[in-house]
N, C-alpha and C. Protein backbone atom coordinates (compact mmCIF):
# COMPACT_ATOMS: atom_id res chain seq x y z
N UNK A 1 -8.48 15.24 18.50
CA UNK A 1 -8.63 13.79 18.37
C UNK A 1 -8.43 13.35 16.93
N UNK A 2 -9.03 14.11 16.19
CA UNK A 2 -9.47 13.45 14.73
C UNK A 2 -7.25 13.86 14.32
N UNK A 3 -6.99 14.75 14.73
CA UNK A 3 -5.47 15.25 14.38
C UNK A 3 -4.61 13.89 14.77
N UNK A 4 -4.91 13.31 16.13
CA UNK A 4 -4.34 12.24 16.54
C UNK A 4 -4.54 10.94 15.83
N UNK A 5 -5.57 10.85 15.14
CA UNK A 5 -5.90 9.38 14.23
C UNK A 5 -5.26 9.93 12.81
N UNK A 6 -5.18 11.34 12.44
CA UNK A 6 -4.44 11.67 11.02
C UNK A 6 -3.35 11.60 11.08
N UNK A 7 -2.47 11.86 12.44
CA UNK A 7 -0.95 11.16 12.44
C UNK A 7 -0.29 10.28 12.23
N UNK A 8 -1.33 9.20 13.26
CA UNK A 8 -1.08 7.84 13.72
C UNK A 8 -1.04 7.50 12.09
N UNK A 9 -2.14 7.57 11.12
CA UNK A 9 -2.45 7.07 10.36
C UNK A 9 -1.43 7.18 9.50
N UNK A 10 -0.78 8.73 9.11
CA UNK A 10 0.46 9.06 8.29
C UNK A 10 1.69 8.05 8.86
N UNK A 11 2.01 8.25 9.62
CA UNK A 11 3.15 7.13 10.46
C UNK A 11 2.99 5.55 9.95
N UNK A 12 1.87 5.29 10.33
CA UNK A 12 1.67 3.34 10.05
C UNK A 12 1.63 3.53 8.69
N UNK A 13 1.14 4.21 7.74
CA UNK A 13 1.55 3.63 6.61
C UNK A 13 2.68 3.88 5.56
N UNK A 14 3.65 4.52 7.03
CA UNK A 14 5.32 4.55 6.32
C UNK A 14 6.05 3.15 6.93
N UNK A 15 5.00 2.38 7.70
CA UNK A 15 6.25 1.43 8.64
C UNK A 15 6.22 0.42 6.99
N UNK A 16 7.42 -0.01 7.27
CA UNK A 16 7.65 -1.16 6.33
C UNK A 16 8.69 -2.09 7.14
N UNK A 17 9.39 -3.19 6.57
CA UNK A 17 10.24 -4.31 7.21
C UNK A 17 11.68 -3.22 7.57
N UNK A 18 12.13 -1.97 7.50
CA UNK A 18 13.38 -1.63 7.65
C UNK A 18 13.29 -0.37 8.64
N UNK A 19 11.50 -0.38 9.07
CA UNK A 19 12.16 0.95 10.42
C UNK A 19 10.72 0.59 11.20
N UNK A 20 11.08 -1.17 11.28
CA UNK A 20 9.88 -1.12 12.64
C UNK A 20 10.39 -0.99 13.96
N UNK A 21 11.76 -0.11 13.92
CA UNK A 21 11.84 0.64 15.30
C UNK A 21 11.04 2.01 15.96
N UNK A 22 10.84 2.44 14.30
CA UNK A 22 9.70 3.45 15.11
C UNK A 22 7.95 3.03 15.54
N UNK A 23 7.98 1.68 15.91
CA UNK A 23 7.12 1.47 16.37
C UNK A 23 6.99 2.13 17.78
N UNK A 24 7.97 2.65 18.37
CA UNK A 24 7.82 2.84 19.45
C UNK A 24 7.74 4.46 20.14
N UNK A 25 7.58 5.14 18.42
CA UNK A 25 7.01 6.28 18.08
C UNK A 25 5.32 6.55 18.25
N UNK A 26 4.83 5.33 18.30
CA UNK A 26 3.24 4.75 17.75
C UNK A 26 2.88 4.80 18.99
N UNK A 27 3.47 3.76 19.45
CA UNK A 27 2.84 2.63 20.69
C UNK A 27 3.63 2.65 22.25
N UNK A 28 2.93 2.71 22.93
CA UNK A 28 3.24 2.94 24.45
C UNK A 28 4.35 1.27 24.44
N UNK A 29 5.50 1.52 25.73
CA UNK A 29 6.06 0.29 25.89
C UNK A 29 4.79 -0.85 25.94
N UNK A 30 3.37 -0.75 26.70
CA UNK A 30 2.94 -1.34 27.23
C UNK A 30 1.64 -1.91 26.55
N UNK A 31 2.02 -1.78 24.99
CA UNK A 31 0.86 -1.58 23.87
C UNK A 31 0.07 -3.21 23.76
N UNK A 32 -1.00 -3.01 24.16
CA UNK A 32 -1.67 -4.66 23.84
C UNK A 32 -2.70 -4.26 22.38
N UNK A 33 -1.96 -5.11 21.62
CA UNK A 33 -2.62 -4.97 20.31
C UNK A 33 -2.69 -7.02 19.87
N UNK A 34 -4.49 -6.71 19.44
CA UNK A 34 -5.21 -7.87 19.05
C UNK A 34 -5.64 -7.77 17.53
N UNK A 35 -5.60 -8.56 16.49
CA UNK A 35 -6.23 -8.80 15.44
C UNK A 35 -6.66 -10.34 15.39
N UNK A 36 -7.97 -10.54 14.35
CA UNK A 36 -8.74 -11.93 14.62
C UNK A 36 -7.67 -12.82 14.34
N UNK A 37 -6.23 -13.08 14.24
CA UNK A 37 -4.88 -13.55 13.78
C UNK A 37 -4.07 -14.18 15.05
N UNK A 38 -4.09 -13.20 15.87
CA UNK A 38 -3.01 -12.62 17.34
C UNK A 38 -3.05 -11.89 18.16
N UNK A 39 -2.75 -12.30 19.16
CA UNK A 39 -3.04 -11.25 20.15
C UNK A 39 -1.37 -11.25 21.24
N UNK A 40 -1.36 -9.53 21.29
CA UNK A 40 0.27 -9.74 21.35
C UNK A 40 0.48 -8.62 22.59
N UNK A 41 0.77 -8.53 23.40
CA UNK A 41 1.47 -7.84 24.93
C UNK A 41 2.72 -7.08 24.83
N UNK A 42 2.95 -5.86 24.94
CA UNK A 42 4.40 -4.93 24.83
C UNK A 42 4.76 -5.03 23.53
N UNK A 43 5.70 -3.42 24.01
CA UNK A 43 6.40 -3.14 22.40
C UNK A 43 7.32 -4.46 21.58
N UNK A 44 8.13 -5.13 22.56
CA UNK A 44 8.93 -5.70 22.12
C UNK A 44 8.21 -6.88 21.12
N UNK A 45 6.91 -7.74 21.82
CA UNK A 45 5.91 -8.59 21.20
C UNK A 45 5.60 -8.32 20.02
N UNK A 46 5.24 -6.77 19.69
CA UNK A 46 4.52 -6.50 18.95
C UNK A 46 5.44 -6.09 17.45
N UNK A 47 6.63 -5.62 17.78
CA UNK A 47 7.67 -5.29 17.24
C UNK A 47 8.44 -6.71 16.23
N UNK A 48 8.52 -7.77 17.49
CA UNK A 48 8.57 -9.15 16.82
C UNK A 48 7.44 -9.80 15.88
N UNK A 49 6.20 -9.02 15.74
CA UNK A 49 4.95 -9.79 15.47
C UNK A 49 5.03 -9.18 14.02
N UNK A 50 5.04 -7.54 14.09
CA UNK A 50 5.22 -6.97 12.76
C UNK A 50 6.60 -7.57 11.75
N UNK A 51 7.76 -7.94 12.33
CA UNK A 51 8.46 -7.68 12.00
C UNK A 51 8.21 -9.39 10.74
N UNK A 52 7.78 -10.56 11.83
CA UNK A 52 7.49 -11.60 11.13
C UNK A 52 6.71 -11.60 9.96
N UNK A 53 5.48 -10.65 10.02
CA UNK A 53 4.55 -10.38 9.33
C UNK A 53 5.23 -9.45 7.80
N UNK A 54 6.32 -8.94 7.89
CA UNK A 54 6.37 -8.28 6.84
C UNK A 54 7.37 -8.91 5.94
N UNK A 55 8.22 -10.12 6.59
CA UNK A 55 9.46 -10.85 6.36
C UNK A 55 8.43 -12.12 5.43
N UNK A 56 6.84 -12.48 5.86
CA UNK A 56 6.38 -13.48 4.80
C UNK A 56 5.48 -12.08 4.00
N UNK A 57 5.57 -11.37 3.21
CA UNK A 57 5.12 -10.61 2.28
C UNK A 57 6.31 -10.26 1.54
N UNK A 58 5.37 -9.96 0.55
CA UNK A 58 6.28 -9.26 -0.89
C UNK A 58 5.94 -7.71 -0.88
N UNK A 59 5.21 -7.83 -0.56
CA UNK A 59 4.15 -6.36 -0.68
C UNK A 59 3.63 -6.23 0.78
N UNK A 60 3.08 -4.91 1.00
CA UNK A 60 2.18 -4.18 2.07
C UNK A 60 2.03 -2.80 1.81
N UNK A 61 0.54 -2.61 2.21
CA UNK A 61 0.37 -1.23 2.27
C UNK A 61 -0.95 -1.34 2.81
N UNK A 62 -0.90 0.21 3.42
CA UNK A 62 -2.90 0.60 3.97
C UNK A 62 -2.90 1.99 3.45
N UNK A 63 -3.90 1.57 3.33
CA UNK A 63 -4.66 3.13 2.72
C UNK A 63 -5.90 3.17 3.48
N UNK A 64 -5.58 4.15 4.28
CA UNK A 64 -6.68 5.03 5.59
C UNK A 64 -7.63 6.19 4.60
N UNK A 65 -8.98 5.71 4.93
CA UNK A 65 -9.67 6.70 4.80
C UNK A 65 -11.37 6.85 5.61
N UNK A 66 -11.07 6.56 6.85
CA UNK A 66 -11.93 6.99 7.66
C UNK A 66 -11.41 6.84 8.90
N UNK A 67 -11.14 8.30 9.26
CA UNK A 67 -10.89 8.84 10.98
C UNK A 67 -12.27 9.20 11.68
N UNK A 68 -12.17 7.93 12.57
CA UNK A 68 -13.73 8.78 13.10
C UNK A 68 -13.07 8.52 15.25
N UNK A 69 -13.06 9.98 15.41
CA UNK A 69 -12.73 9.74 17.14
C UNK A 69 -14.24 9.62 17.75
N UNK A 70 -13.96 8.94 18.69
CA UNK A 70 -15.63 8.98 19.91
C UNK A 70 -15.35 9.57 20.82
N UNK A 71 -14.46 9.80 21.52
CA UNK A 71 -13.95 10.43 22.97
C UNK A 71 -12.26 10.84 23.02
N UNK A 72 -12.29 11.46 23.87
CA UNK A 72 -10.93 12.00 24.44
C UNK A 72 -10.27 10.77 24.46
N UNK A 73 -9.24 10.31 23.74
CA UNK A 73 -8.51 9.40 23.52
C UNK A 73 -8.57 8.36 23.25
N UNK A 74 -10.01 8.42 21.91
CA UNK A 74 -10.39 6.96 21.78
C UNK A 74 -11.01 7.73 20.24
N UNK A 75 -11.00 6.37 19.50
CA UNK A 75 -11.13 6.43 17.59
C UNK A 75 -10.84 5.34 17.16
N UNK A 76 -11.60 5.44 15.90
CA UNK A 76 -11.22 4.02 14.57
C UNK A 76 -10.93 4.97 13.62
N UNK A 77 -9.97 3.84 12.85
CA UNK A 77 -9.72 4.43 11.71
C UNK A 77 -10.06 3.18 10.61
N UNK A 78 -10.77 3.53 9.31
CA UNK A 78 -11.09 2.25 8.53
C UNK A 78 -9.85 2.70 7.27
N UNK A 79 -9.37 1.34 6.91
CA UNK A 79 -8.58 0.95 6.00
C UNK A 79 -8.89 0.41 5.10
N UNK A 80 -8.07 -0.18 3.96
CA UNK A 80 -7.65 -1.08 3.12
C UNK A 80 -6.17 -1.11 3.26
N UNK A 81 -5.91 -2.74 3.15
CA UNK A 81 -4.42 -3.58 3.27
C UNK A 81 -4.33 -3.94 2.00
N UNK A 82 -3.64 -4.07 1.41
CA UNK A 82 -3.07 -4.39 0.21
C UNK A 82 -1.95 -5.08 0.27
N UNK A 83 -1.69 -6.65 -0.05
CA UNK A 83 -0.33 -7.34 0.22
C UNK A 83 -0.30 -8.47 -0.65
N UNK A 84 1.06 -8.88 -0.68
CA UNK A 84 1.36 -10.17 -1.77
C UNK A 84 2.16 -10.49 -1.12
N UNK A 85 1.81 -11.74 -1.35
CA UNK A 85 2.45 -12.98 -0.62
C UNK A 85 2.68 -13.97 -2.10
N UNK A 86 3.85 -14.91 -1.56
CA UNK A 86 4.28 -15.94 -2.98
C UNK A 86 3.70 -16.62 -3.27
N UNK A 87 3.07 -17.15 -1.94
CA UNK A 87 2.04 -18.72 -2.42
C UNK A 87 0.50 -18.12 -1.92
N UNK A 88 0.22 -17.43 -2.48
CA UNK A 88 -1.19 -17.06 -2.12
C UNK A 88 -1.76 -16.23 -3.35
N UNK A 89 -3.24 -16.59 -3.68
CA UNK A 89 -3.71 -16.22 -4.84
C UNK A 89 -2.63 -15.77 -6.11
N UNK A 90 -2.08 -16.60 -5.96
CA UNK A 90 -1.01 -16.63 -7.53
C UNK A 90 -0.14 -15.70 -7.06
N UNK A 91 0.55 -15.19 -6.60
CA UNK A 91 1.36 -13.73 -6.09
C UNK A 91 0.35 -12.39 -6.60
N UNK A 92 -0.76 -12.88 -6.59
CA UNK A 92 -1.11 -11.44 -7.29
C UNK A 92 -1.35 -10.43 -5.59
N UNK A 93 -1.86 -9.38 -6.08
CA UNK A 93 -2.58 -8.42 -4.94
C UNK A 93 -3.53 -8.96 -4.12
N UNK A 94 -3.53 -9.19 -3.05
CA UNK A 94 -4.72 -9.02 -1.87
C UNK A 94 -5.40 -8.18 -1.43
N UNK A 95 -6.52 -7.79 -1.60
CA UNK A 95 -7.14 -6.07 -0.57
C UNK A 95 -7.87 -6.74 0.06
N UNK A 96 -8.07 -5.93 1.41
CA UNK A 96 -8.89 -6.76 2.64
C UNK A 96 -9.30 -5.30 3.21
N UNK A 97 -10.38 -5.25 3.35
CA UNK A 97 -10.94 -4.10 4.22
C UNK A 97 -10.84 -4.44 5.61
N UNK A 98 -10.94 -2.71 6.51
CA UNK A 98 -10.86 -3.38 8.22
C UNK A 98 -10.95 -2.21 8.64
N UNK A 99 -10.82 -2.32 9.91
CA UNK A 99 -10.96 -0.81 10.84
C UNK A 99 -9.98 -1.16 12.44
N UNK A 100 -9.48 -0.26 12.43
CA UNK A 100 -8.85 0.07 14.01
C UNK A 100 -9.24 0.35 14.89
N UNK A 101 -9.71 0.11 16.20
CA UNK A 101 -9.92 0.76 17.45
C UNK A 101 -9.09 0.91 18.29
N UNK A 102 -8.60 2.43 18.33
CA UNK A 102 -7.40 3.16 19.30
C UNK A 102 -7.58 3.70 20.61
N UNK A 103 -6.95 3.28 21.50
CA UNK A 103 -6.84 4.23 22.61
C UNK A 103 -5.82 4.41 23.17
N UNK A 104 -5.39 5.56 23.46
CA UNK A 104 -4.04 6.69 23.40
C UNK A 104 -4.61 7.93 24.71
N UNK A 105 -3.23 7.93 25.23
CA UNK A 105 -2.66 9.20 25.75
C UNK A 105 -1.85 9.73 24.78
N UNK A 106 -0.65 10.04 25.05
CA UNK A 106 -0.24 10.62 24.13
C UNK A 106 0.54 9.37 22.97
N UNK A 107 0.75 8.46 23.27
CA UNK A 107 0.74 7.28 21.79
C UNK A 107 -0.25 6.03 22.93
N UNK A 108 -0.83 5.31 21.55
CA UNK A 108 -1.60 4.19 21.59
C UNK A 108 -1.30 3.01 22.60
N UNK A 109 -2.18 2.87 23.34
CA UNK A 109 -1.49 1.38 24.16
C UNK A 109 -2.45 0.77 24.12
N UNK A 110 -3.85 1.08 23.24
CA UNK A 110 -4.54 -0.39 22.97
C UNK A 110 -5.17 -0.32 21.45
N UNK A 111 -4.58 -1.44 20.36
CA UNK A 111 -5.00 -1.23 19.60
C UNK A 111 -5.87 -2.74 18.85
N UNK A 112 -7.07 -2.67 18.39
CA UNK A 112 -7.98 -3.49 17.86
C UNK A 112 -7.70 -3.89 16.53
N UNK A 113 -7.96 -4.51 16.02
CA UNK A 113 -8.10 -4.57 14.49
C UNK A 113 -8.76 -5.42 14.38
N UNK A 114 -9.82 -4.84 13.38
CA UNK A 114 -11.25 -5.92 12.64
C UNK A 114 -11.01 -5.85 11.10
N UNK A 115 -11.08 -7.04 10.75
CA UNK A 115 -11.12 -7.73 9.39
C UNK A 115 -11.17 -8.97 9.24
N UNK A 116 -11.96 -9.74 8.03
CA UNK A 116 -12.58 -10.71 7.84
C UNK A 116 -11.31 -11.32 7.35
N UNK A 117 -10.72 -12.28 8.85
CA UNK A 117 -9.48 -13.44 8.34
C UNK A 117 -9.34 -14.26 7.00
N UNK A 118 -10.97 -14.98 6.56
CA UNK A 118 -10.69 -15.60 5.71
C UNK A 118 -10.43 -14.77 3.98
N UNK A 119 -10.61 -13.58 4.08
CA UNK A 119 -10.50 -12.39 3.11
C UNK A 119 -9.08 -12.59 2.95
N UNK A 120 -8.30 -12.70 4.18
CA UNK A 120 -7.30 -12.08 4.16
C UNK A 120 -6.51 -13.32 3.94
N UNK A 121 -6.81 -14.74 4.60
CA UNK A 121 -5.58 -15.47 4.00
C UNK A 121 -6.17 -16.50 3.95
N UNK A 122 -7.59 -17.67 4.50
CA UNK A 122 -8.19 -18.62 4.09
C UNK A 122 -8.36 -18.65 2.95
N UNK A 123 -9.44 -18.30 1.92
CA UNK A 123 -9.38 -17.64 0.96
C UNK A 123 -8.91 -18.35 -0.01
N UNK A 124 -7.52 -18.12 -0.07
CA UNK A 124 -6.35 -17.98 -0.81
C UNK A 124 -5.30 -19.12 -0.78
N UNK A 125 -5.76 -19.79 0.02
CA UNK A 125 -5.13 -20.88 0.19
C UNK A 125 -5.85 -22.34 -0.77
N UNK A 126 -4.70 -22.72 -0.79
CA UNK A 126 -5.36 -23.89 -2.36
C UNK A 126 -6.46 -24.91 -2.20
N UNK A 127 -6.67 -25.41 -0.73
CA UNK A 127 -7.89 -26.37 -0.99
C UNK A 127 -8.61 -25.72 0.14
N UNK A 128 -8.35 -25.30 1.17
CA UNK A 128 -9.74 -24.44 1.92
C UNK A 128 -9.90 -23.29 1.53
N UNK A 129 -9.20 -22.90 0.09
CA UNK A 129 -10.08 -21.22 -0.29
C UNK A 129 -11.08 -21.99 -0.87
N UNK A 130 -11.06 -23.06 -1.51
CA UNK A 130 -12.23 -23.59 -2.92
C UNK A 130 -12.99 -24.01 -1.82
N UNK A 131 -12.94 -24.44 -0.74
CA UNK A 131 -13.86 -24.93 0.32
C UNK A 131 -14.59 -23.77 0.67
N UNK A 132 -14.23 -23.14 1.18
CA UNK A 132 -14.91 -21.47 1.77
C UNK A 132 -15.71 -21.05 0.39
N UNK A 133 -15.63 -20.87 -0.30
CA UNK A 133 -15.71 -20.14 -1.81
C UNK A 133 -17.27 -20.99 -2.10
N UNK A 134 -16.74 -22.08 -1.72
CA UNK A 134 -18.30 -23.36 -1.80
C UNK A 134 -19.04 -23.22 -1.01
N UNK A 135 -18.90 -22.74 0.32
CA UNK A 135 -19.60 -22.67 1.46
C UNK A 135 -20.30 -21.74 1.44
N UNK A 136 -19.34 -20.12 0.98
CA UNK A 136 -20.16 -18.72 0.53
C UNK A 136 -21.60 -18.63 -0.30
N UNK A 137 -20.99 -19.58 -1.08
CA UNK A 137 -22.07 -19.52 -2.58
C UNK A 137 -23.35 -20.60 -1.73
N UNK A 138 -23.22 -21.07 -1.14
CA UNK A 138 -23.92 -22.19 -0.69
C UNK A 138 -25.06 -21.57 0.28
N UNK A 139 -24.55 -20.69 0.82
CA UNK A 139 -25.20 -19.94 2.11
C UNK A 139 -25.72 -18.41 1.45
N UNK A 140 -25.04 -17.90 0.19
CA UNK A 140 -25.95 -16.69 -0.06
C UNK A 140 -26.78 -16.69 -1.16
């Protein structure tokens, strides 16, 4: 199990915008994969979803460092994303923590993803990041 989340994991963080055909190295034709963002049905969906997603970045990357399996064909793996975008926090770097929940036969056909949206792009945006940012401080 834990071998199957160290693969998966080596693989996704070679995909970039010029070989998200081997998505289908990853993911079953029939892969339903959700993040708090989208929620997307088959390879082809999901293939179009990445592909949009990497066409508005400058940057991407994850860096995996927690494989934890629970059962025969089931695991998270926790990350950090790292990405730049043009109009978001000045082009600088973004890191957003998160975790995966996988389940696989022999590739994945259901995959989760948890991470705090407004980390990742509310935030960063010019008049509802200073809004959120007010709200944070307000409430802790």
């Amino acid at each position: 199990m834990s071998e199957f989340l160290h693969g998966f994991a080596r693989q996704f963080a070679q995909l970039n915008k010029d070989n998200l055909h081997r998505l289908g190295e990853l993911y079953s034709d029939d892969i339903h994969f959700t993040d708090p963002l989208h929620e997307v049905q088959g390879l082809v969906q999901l293939r179009d979803y990445f592909r949009e997603l990497y066409s508005n970045v400058s940057e991407l990357r994850f860096d995996f460092h927690g494989f934890d399996p629970i059962g025969d064909g089931e695991g998270y793996l926790r990350w950090v994303m790292s990405y730049r975008h043009p109009r978001l926090a000045g082009g600088q770097v973004i890191r957003v923590s998160g975790c995966s929940h996988l389940l696989w036969h022999d590739k994945v056909y259901r995959h989760r993803d948890y991470f705090d949206a407004g980390a990742l792009l509310y935030e960063h945006l010019p008049v509802l990041g200073q809004l959120i940012r007010w709200l944070k401080r307000r409430m802790g």
